[in-house]
N, C-alpha and C. Protein backbone atom coordinates (compact mmCIF):
# COMPACT_ATOMS: atom_id res chain seq x y z
N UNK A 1 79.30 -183.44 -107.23
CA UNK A 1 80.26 -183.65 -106.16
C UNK A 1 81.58 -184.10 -106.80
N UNK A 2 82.68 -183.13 -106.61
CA UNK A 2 84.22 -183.44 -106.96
C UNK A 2 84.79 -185.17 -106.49
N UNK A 3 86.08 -185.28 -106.66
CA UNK A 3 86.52 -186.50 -106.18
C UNK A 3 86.53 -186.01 -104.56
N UNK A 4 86.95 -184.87 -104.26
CA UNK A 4 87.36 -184.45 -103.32
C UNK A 4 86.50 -184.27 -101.87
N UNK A 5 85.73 -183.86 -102.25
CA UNK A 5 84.36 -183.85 -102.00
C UNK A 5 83.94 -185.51 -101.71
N UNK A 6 84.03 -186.29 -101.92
CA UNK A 6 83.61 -187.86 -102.12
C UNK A 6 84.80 -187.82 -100.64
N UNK A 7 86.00 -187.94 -101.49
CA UNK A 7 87.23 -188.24 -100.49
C UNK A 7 86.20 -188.02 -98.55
N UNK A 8 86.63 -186.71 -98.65
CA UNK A 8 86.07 -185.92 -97.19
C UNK A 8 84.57 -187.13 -97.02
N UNK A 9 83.75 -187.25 -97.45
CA UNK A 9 82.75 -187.91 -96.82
C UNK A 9 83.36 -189.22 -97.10
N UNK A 10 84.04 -189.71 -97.51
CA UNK A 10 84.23 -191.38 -97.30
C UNK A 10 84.91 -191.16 -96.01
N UNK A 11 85.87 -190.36 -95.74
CA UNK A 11 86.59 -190.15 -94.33
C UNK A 11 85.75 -190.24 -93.48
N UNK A 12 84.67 -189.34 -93.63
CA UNK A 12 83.97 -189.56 -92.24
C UNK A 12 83.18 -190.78 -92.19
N UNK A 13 82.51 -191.44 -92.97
CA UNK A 13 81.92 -192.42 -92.85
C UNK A 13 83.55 -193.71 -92.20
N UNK A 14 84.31 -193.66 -92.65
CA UNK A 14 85.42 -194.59 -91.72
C UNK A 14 85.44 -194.22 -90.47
N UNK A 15 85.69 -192.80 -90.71
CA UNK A 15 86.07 -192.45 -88.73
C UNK A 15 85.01 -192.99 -88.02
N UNK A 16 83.74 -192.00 -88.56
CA UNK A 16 82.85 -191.49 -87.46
C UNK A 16 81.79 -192.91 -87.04
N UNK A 17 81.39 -193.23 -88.75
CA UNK A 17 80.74 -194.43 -88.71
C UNK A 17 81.22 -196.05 -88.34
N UNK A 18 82.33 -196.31 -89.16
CA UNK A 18 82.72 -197.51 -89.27
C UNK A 18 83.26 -197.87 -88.39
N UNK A 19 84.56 -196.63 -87.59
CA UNK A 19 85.10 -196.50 -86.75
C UNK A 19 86.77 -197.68 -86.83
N UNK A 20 86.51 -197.57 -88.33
CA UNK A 20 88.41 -197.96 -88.41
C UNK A 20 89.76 -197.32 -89.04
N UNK A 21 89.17 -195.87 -88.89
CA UNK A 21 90.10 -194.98 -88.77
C UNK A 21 90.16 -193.90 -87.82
N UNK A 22 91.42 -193.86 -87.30
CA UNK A 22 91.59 -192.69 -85.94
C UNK A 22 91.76 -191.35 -86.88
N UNK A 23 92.13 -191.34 -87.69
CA UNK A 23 93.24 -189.85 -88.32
C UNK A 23 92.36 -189.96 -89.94
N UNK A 24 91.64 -189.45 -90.14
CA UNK A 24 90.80 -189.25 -91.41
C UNK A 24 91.80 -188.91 -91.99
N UNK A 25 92.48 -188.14 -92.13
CA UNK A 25 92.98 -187.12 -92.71
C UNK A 25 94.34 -187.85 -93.54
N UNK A 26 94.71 -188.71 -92.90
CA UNK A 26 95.72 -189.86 -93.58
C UNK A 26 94.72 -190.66 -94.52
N UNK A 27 94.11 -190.74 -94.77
CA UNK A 27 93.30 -191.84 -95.88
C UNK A 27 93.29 -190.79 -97.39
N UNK A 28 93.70 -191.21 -98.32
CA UNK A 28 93.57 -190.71 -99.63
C UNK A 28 93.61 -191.62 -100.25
N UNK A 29 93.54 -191.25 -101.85
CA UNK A 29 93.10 -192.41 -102.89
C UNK A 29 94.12 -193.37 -103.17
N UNK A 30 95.08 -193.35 -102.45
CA UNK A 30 96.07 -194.98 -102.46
C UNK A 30 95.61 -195.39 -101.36
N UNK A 31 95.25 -195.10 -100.86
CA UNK A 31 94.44 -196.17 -99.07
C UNK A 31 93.96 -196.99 -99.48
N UNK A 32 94.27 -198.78 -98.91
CA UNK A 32 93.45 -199.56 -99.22
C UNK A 32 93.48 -200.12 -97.65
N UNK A 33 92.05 -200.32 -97.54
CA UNK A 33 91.26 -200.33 -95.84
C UNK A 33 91.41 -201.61 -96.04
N UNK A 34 91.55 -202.95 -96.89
CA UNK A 34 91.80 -203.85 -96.30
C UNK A 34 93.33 -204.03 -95.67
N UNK A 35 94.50 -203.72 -96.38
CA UNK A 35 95.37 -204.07 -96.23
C UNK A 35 96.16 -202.80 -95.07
N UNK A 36 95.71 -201.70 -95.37
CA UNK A 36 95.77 -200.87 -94.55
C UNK A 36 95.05 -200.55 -92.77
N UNK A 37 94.32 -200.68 -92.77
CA UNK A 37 93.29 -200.71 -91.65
C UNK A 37 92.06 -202.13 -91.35
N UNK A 38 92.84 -203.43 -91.65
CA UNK A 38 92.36 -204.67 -91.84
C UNK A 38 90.57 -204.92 -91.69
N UNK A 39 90.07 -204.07 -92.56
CA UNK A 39 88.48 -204.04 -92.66
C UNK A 39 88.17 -205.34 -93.05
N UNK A 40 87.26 -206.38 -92.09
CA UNK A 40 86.80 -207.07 -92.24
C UNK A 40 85.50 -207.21 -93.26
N UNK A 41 85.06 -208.25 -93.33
CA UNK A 41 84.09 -208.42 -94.26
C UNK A 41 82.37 -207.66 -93.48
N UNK A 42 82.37 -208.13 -92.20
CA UNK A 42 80.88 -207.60 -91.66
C UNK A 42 81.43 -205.91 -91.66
N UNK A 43 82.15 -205.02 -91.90
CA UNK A 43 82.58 -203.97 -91.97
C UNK A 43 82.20 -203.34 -93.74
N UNK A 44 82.73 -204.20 -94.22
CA UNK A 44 82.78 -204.16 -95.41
C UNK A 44 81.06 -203.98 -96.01
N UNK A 45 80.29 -204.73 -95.18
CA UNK A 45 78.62 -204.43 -95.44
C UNK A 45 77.95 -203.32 -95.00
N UNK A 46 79.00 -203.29 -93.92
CA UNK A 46 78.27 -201.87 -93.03
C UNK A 46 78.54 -200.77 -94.49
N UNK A 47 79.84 -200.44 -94.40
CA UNK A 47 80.11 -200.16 -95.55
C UNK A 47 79.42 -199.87 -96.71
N UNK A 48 78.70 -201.02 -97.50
CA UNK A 48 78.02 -201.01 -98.59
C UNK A 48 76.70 -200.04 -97.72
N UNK A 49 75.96 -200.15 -96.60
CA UNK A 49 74.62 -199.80 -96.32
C UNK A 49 74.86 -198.32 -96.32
N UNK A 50 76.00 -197.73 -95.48
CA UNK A 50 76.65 -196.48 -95.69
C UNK A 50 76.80 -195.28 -97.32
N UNK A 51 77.05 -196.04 -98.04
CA UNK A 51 77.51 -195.83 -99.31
C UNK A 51 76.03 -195.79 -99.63
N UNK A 52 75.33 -196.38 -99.95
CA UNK A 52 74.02 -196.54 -100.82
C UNK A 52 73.04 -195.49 -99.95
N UNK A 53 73.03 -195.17 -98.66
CA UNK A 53 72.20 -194.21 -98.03
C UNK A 53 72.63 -192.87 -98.28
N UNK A 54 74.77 -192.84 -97.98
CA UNK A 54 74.85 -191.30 -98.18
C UNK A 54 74.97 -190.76 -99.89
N UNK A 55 75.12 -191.50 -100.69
CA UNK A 55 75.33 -191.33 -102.05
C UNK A 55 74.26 -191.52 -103.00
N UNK A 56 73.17 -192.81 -102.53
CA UNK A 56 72.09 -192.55 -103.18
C UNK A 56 72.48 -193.69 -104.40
N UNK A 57 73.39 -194.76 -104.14
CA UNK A 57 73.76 -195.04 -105.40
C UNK A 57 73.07 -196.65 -104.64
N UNK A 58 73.31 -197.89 -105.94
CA UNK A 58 73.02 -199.52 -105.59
C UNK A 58 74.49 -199.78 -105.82
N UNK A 59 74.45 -201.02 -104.78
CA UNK A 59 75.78 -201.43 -104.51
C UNK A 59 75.37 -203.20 -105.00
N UNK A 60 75.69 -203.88 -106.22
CA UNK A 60 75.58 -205.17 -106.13
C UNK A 60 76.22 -205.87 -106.03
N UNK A 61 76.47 -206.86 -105.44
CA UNK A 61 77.40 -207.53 -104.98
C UNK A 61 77.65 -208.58 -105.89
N UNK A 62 77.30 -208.63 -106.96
CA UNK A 62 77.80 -209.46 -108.13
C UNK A 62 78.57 -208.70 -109.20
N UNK A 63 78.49 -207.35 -109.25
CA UNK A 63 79.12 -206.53 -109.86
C UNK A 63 80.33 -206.00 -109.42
N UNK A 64 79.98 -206.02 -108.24
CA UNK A 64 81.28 -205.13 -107.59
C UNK A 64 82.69 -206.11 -106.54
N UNK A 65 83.77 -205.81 -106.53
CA UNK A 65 84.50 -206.67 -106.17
C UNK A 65 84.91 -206.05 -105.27
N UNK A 66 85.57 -206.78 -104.25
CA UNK A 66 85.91 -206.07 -102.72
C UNK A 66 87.07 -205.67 -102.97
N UNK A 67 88.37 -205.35 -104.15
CA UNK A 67 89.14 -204.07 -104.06
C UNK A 67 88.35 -202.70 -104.48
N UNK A 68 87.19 -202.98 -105.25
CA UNK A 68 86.41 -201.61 -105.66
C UNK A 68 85.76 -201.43 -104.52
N UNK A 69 85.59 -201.76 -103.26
CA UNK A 69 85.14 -201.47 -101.91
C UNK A 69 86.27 -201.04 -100.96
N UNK A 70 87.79 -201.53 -101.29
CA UNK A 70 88.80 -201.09 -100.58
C UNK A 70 89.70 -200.30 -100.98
N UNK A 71 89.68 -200.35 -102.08
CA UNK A 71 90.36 -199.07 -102.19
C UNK A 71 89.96 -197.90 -102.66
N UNK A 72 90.30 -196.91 -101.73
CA UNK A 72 89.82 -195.54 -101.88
C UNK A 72 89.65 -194.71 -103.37
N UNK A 73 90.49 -195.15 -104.05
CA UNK A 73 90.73 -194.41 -105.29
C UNK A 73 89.19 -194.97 -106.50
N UNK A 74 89.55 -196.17 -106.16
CA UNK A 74 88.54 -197.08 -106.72
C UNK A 74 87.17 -197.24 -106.67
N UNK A 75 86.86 -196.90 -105.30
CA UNK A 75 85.60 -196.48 -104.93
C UNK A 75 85.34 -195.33 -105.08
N UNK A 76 85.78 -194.15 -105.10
CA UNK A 76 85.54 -192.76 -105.42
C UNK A 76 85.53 -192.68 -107.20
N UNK A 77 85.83 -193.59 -107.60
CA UNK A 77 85.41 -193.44 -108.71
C UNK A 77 83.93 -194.38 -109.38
N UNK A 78 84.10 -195.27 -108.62
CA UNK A 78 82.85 -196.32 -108.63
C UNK A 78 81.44 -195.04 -108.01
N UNK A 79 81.87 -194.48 -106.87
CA UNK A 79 80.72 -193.26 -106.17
C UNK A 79 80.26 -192.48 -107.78
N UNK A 80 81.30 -191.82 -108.28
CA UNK A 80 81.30 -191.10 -109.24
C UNK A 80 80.58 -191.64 -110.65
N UNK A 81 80.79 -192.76 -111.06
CA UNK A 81 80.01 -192.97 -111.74
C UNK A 81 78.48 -193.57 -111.82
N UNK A 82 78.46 -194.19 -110.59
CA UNK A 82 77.12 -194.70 -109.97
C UNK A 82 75.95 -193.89 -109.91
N UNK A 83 76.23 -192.49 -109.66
CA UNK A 83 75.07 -191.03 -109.61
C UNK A 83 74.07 -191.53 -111.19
C-alpha cells in the first residue's frame, strides 16, 4: 500500500468513522487533526482502535507520541513502517 493509498483510508476513517472531518478531501500530509480539527484525546483512542484493526499494525502508547497520531504525514509514515 502507497502513501497514497494510506492517505484515502485515513480520510475515511476521519470522515466516516471518527466523524471530525466534513471534506476528506482537504486533509493531506500537512494536516494536523489536533490543531486543525481539535481531536480530542477519547478520539484520539478511537483512533488508535481504528488504525490497528484497518492496518493490522500495534499501536503502543509508550512508543508513540500524539504528534505521530496527529499528524497526517507522520502517521502515514508510522502506518508504513509498522506492516
Amino acid at each position: 500500500m502507497d502513501r497514497n493509498e494510506i492517505l484515502n483510508k485515513l480520510r475515511e476513517i476521519f470522515s466516516d468513522k471518527l466523524k471530525i472531518v466534513s471534506n476528506p478531501e482537504m486533509v493531506n500530509e500537512s494536516t494536523n487533526l489536533s490543531t486543525d480539527y481539535n481531536i480530542d484525546s477519547m478520539k484520539v483512542i478511537s483512533l488508535i482502535v481504528e488504525l490497528e484493526e484497518l492496518f493490522g499494525i500495534s499501536i503502543d502508547s509508550e512508543d508513540t507520541t500524539i504528534e505521530t497520531l496527529t499528524e497526517v504525514g507522520k502517521l502515514i509514515t508510522f502506518i508504513e513502517n509498522g506492516k
